[in-house]
PDB file of N, CA and C in Angstrom:
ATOM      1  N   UNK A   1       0.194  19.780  76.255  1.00  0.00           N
ATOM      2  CA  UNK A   1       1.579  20.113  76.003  1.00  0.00           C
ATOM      3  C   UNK A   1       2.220  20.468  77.345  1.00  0.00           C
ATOM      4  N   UNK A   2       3.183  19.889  77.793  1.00  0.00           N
ATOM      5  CA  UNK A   2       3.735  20.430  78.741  1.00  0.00           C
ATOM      6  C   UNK A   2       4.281  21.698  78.909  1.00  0.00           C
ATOM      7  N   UNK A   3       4.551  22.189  80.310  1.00  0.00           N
ATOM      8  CA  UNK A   3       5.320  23.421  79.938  1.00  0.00           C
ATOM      9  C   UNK A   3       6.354  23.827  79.614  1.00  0.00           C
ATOM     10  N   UNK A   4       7.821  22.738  79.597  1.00  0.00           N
ATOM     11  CA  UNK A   4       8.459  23.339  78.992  1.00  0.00           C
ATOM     12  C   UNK A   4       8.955  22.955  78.043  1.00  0.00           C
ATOM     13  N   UNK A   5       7.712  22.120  77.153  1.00  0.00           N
ATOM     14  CA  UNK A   5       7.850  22.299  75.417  1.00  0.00           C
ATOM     15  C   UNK A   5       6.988  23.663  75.396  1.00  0.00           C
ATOM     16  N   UNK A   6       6.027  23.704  75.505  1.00  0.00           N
ATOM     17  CA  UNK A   6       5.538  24.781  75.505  1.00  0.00           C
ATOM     18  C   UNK A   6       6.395  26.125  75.336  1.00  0.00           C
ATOM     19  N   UNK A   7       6.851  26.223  76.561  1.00  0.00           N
ATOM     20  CA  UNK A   7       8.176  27.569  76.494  1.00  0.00           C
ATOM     21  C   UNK A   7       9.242  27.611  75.744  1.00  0.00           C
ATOM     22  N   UNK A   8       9.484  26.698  75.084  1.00  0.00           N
ATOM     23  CA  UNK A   8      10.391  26.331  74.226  1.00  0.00           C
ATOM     24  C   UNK A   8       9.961  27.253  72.695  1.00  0.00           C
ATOM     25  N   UNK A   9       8.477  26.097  72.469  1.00  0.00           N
ATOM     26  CA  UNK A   9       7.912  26.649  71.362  1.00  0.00           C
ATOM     27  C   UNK A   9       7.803  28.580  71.272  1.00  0.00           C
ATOM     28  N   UNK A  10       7.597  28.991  72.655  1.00  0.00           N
ATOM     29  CA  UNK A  10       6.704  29.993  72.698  1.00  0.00           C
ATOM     30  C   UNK A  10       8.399  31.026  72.522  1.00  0.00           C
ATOM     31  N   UNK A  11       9.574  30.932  72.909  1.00  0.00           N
ATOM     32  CA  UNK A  11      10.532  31.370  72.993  1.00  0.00           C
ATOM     33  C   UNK A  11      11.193  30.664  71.229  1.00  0.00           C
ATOM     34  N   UNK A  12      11.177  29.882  70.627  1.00  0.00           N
ATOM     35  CA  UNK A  12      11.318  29.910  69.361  1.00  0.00           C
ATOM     36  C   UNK A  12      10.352  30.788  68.442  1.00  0.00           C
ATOM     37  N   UNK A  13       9.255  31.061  68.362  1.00  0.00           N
ATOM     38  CA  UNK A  13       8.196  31.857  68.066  1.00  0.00           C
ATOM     39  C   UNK A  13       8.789  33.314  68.155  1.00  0.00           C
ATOM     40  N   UNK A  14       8.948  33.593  69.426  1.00  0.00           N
ATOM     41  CA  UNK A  14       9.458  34.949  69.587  1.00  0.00           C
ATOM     42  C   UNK A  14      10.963  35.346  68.793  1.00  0.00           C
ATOM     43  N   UNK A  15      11.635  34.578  68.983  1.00  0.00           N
ATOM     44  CA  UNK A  15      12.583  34.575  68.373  1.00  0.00           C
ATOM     45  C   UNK A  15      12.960  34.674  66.765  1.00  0.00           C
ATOM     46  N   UNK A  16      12.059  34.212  66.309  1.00  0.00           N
ATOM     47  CA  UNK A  16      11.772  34.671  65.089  1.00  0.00           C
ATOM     48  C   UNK A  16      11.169  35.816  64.207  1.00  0.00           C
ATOM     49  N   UNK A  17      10.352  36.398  65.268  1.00  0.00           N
ATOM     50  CA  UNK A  17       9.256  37.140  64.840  1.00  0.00           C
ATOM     51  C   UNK A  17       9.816  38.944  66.142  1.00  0.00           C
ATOM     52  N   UNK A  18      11.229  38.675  65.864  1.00  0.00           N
ATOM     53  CA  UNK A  18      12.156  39.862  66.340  1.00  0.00           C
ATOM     54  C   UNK A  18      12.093  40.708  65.236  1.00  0.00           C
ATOM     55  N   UNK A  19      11.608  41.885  65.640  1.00  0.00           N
ATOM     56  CA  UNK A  19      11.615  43.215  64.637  1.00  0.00           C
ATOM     57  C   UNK A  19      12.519  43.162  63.156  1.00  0.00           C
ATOM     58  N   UNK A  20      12.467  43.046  62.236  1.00  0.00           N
ATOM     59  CA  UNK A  20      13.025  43.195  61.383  1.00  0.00           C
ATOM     60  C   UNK A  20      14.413  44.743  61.967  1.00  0.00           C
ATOM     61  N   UNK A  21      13.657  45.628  61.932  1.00  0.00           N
ATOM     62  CA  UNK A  21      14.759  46.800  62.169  1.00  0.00           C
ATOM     63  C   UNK A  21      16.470  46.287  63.079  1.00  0.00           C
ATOM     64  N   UNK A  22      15.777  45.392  64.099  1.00  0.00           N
ATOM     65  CA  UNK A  22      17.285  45.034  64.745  1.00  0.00           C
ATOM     66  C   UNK A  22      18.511  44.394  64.141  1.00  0.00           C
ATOM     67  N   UNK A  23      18.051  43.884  63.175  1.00  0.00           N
ATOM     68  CA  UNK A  23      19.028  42.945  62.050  1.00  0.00           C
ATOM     69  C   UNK A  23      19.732  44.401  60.909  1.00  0.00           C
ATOM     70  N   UNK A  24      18.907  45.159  60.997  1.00  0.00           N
ATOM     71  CA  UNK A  24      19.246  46.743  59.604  1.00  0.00           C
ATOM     72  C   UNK A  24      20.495  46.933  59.486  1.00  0.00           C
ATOM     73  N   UNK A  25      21.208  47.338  58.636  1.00  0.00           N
ATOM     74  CA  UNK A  25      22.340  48.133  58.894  1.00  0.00           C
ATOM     75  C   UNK A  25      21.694  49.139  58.343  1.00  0.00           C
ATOM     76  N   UNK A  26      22.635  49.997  59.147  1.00  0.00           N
ATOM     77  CA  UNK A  26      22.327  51.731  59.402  1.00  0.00           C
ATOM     78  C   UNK A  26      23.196  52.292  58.052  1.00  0.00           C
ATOM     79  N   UNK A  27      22.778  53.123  57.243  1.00  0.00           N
ATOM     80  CA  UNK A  27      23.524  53.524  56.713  1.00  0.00           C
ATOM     81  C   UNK A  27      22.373  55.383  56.709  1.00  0.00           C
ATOM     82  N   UNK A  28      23.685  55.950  55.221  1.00  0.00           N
ATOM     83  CA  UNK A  28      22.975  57.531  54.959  1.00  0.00           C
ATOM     84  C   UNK A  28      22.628  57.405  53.626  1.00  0.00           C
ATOM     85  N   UNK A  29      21.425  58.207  53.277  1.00  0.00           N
ATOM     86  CA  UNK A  29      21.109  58.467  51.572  1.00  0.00           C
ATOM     87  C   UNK A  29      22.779  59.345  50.984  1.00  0.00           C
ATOM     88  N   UNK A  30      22.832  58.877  49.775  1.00  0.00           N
ATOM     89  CA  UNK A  30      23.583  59.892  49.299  1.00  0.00           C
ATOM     90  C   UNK A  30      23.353  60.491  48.566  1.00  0.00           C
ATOM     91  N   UNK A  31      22.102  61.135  48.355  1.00  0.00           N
ATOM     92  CA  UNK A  31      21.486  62.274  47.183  1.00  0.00           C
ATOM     93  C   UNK A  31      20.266  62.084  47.669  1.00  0.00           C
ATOM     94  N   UNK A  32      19.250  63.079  47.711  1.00  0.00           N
ATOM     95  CA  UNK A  32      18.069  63.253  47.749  1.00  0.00           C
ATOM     96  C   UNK A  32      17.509  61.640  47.428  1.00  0.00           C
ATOM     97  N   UNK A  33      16.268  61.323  48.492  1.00  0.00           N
ATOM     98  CA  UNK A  33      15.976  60.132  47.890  1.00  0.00           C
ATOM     99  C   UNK A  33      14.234  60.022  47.887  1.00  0.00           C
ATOM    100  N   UNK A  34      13.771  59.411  46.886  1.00  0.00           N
ATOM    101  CA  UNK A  34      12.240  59.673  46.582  1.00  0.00           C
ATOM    102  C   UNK A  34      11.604  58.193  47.762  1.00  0.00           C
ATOM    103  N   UNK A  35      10.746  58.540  48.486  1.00  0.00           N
ATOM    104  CA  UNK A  35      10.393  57.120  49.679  1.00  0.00           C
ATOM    105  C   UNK A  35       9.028  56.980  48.646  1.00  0.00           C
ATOM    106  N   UNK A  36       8.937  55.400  48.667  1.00  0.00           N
ATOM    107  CA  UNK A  36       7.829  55.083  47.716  1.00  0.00           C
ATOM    108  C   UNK A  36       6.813  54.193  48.373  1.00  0.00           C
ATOM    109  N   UNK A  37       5.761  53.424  48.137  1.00  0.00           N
ATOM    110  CA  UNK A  37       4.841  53.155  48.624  1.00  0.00           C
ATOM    111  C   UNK A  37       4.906  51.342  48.418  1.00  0.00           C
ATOM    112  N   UNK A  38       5.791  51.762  47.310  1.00  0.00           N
ATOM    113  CA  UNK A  38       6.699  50.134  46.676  1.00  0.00           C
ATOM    114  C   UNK A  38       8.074  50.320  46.167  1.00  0.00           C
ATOM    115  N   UNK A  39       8.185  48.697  45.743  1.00  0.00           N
ATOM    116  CA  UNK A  39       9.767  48.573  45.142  1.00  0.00           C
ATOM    117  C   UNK A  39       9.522  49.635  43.229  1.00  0.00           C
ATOM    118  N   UNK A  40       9.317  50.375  43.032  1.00  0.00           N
ATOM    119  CA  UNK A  40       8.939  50.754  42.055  1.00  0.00           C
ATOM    120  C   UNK A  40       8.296  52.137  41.095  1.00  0.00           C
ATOM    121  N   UNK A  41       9.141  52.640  40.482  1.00  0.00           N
ATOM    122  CA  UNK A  41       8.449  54.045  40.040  1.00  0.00           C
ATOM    123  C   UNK A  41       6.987  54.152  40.141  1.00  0.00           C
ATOM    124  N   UNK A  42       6.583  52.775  39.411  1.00  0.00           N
ATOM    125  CA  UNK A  42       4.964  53.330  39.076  1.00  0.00           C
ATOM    126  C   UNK A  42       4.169  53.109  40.722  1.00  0.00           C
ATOM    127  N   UNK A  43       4.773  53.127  42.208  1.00  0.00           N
ATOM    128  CA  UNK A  43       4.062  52.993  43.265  1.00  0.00           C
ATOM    129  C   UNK A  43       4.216  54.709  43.700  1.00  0.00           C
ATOM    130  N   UNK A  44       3.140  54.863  44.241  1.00  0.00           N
ATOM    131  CA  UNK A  44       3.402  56.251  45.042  1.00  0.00           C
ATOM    132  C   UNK A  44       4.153  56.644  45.544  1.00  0.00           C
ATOM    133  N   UNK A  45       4.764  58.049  45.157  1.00  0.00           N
ATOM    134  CA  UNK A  45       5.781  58.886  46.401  1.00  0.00           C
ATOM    135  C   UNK A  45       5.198  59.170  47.309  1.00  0.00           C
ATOM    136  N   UNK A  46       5.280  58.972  48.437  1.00  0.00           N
ATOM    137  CA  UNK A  46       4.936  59.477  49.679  1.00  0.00           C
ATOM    138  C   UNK A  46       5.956  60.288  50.775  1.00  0.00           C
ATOM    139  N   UNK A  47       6.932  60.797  50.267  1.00  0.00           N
ATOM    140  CA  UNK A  47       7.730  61.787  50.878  1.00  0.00           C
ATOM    141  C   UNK A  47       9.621  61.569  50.130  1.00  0.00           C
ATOM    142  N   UNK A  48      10.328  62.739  50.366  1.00  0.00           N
ATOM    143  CA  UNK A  48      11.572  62.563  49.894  1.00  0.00           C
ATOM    144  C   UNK A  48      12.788  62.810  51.072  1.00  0.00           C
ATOM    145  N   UNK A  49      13.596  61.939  51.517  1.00  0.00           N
ATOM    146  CA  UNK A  49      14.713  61.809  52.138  1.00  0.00           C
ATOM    147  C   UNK A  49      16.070  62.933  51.515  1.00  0.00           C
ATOM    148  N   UNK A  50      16.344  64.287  52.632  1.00  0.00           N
ATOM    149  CA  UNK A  50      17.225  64.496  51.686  1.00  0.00           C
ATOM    150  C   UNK A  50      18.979  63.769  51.751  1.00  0.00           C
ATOM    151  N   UNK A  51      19.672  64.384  51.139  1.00  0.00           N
ATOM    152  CA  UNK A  51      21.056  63.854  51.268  1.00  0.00           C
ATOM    153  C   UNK A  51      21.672  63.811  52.523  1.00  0.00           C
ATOM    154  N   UNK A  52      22.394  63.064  53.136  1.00  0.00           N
ATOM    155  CA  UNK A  52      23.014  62.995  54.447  1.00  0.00           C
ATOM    156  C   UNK A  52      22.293  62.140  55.589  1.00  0.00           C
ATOM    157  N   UNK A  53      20.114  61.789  55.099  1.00  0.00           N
ATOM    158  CA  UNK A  53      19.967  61.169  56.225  1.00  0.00           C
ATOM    159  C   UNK A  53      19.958  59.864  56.781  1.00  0.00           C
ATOM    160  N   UNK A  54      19.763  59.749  58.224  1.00  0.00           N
ATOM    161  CA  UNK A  54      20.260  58.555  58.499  1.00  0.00           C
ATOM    162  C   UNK A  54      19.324  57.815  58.563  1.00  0.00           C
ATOM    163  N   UNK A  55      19.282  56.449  57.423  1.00  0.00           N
ATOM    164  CA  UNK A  55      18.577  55.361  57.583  1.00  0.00           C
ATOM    165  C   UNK A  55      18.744  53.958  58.280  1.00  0.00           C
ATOM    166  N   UNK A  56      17.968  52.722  58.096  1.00  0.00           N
ATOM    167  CA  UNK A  56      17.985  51.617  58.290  1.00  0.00           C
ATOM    168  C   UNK A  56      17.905  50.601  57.291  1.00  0.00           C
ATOM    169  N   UNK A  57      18.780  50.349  56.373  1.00  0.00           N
ATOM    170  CA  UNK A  57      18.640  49.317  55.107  1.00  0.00           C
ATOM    171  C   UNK A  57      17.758  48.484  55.547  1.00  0.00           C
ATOM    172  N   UNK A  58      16.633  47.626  55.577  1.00  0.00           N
ATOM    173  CA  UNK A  58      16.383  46.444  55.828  1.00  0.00           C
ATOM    174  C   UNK A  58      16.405  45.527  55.006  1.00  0.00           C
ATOM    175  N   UNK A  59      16.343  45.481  54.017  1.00  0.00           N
ATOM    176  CA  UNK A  59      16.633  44.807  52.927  1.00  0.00           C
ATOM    177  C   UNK A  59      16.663  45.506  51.144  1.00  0.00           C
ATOM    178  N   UNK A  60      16.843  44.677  50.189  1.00  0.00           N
ATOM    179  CA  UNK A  60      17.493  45.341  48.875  1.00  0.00           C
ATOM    180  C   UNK A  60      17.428  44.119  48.077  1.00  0.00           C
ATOM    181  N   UNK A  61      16.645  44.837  46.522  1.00  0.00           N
ATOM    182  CA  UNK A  61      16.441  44.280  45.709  1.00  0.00           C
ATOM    183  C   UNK A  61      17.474  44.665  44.520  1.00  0.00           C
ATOM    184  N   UNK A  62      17.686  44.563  42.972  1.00  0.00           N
ATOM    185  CA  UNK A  62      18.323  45.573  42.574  1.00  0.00           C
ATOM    186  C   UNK A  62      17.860  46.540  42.057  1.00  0.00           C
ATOM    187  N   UNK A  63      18.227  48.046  42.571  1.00  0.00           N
ATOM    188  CA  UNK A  63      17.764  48.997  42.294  1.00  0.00           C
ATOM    189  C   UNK A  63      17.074  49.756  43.447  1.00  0.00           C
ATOM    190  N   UNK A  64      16.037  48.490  44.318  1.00  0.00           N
ATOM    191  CA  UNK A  64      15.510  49.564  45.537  1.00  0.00           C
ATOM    192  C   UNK A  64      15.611  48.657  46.741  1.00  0.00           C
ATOM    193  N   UNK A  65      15.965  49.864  47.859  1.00  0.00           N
ATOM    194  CA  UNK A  65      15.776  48.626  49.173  1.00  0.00           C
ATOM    195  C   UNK A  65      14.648  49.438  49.990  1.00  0.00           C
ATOM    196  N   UNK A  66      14.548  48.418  50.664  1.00  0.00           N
ATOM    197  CA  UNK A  66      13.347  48.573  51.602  1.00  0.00           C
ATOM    198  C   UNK A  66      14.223  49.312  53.259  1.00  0.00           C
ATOM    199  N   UNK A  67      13.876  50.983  53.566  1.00  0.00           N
ATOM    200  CA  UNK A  67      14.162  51.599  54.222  1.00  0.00           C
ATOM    201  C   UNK A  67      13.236  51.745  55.360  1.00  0.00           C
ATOM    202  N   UNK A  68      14.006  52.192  56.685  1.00  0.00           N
ATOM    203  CA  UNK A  68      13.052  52.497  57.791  1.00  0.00           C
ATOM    204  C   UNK A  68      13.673  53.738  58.447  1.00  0.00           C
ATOM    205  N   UNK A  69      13.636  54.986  58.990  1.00  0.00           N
ATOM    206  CA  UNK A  69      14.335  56.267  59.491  1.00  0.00           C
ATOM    207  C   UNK A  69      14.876  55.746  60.317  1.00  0.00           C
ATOM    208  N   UNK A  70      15.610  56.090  61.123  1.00  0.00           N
ATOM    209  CA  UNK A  70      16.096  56.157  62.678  1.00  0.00           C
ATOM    210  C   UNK A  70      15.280  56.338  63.236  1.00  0.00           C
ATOM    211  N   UNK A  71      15.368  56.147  64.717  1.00  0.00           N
ATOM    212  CA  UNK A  71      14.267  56.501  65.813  1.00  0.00           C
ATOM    213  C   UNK A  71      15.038  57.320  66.948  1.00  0.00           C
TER     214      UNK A  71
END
């Protein structure tokens, strides 16, 4: 393969495989929120978000989206 198919490939690759978080919109919980282990009551709570904090939507099903904190 030459190199600059190569770099091509290797810079399409990367390009794709860009953090999910950079695409997020930022938003805030608005009521206490239960963080789960899945999209789903019956998955584990593993901690609760209270009202006001600031998240990262990354994506949304109906009913639950998939959150990440701020950094």
């Amino acid at each position: 393969m030459s190199n600059n198919l190569l770099s091509a490939v290797l810079i399409s690759i990367g390009l794709f495989a860009w953090p999910a978080s950079a695409f997020a919109d930022a938003g805030y919980t608005t009521g206490n929120v239960n963080l789960r282990t899945g999209p789903g009551a019956n998955y584990a709570r593993v901690g609760t978000l209270p009202e006001g904090t600031l998240i990262n939507v990354l994506g949304c099903q109906p009913s639950w989206c998939h959150v990440a904190l701020q950094s």
